[in-house]
Protein backbone atom coordinates (compact mmCIF):
# COMPACT_ATOMS: atom_id res chain seq x y z
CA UNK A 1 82.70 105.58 93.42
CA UNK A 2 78.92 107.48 93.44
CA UNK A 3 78.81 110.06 91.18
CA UNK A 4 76.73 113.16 93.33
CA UNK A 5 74.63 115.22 91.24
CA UNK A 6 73.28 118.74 91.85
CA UNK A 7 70.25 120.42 90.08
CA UNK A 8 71.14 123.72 89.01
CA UNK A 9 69.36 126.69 86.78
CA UNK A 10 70.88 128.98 83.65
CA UNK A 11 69.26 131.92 82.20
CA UNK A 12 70.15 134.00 79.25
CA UNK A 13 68.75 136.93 79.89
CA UNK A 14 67.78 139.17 76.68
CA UNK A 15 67.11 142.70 76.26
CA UNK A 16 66.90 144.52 73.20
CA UNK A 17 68.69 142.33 71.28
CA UNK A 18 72.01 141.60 73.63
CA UNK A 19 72.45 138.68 76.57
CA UNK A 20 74.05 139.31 79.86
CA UNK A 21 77.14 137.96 81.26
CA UNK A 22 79.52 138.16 83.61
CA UNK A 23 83.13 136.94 84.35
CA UNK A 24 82.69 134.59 87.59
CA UNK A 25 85.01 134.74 90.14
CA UNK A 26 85.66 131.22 91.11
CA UNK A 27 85.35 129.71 87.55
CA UNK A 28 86.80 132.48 85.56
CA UNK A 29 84.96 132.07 82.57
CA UNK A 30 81.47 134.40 80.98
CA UNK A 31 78.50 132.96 82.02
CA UNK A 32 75.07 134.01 82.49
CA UNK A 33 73.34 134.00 86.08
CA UNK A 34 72.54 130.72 87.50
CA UNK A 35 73.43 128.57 90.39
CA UNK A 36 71.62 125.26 92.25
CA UNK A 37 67.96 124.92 93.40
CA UNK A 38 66.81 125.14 96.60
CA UNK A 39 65.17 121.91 97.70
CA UNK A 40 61.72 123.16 97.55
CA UNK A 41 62.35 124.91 93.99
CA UNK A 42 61.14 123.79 90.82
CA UNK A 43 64.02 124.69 87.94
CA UNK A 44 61.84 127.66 86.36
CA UNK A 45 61.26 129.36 90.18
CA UNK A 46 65.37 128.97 90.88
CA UNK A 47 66.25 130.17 87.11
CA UNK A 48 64.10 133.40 88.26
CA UNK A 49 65.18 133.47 91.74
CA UNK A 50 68.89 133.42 90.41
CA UNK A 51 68.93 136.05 87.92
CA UNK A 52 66.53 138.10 90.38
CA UNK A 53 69.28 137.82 92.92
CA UNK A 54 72.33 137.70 90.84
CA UNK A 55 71.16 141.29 88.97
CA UNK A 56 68.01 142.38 90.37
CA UNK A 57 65.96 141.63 87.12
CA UNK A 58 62.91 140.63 87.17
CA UNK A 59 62.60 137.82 83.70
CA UNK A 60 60.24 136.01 82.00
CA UNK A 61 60.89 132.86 80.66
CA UNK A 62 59.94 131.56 77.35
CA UNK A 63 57.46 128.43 77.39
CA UNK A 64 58.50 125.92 75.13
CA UNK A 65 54.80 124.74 73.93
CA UNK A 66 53.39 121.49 74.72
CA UNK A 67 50.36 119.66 74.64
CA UNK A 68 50.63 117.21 76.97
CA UNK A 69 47.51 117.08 79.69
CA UNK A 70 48.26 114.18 82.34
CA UNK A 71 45.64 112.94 84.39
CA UNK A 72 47.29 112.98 87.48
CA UNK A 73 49.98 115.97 88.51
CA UNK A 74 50.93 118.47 86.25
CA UNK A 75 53.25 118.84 83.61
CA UNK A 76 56.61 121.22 83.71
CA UNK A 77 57.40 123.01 81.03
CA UNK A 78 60.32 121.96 79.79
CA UNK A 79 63.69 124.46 79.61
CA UNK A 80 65.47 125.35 75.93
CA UNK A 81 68.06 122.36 77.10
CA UNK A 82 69.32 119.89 79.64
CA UNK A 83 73.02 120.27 80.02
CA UNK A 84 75.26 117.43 82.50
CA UNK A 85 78.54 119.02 83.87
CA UNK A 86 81.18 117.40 84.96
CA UNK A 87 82.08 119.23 88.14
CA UNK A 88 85.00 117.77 89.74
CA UNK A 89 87.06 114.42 89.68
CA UNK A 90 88.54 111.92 92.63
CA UNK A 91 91.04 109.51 91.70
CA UNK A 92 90.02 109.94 88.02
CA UNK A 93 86.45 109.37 88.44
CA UNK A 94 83.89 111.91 88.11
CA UNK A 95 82.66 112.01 91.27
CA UNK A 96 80.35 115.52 91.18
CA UNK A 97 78.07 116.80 88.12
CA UNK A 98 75.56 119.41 87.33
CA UNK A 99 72.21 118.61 86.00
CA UNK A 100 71.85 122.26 84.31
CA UNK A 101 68.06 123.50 83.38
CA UNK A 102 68.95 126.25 80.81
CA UNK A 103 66.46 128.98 79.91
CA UNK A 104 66.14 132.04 77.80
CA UNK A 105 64.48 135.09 79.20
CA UNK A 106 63.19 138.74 78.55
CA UNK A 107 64.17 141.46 80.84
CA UNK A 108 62.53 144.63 80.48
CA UNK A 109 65.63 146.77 81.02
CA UNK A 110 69.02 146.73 81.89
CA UNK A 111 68.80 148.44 85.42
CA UNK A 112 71.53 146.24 87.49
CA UNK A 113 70.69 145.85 91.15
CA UNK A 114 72.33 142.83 92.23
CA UNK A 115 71.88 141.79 95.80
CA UNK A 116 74.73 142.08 98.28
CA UNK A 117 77.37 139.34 98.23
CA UNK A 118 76.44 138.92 94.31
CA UNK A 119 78.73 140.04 91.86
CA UNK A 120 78.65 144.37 91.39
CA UNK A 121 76.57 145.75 88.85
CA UNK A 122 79.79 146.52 86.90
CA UNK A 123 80.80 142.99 86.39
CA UNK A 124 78.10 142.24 83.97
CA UNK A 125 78.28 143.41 80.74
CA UNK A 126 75.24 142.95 77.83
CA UNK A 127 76.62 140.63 74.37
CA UNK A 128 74.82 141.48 71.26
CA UNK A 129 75.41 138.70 68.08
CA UNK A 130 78.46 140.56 67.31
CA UNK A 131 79.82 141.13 70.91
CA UNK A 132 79.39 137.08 71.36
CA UNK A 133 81.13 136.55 68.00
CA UNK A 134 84.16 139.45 69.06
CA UNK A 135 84.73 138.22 72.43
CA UNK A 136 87.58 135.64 72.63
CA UNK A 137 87.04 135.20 76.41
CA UNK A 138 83.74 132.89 75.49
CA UNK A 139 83.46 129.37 75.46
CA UNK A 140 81.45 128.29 71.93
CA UNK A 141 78.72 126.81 73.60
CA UNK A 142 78.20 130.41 75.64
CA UNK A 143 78.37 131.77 71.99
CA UNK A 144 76.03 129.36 70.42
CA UNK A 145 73.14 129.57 73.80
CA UNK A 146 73.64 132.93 73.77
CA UNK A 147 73.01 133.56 69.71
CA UNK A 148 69.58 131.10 70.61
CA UNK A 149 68.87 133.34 73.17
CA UNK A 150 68.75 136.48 71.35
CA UNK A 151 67.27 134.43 68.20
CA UNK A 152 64.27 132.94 70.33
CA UNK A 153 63.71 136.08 72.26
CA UNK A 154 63.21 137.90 68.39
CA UNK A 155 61.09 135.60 67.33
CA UNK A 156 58.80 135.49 70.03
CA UNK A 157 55.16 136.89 69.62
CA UNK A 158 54.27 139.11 72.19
């Protein structure tokens, strides 16, 4: 059996020193926004296209550096990490998977406007280091992404 694979985009958002999740329907677990590119999206425009529609924050992403200068195209930058999901399973073979760009951005508040059909404003709630620690409804690698998150976003040189 093919395995089909889907591109999709994370983002932990950070403001002020907290991430934002919220409990998905479907999945019933805390994640942060996300969801699959469009076929004419590079990961970086669907991660902001996501949380923009998912909360109605506008992010910035941190830039991994690199130094790489190609002579022909252009080079991407790269997201904080490349997670593979396993999705579903047919007779006990995988048969669907997420390729997951995820990023870490900055919001510049925490005004909630998510766009109709999305999940209500009062779904999300903002984690600081001790909320993610707390919170038994979080799977360790939320915990640990989100802890980056907040870490990276602190150390960041404006």
């Amino acid at each position: 059996m093919e395995t089909t694979r889907h591109f999709t985009a994370t983002t932990f958002v950070v403001h002020d020193g907290a991430t934002l999740l919220h409990n998905h329907d479907r999945l019933d677990m805390w994640l942060p926004p996300g969801g699959h590119l469009d076929r004419d999206e590079l990961p970086r425009e669907a991660a902001r296209r996501e949380v923009r529609e998912e909360t109605g924050l506008a992010v910035d992403l941190l830039a991994p550096a690199t130094d790489v200068t190609p002579d022909f195209g252009r080079e991407l930058p790269p997201a904080e990490h490349v997670m593979l999901y396993d999705i579903d399973r047919l007779d006990g073979e995988v048969a669907h998977q997420h390729v997951d760009f995820v990023y870490y951005g900055v919001a510049e508040d925490r005004a909630l406007t998510p766009d109709d059909g999305e999940a209500a404003s009062e779904r999300w709630e903002w984690f600081d280091r001790d909320d993610l620690r707390a919170h038994d409804g979080l799977t360790d690698e939320v915990v640990a992404l989100g802890h980056e998150a907040i870490e990276r976003v602190a150390s960041r040189r404006w």
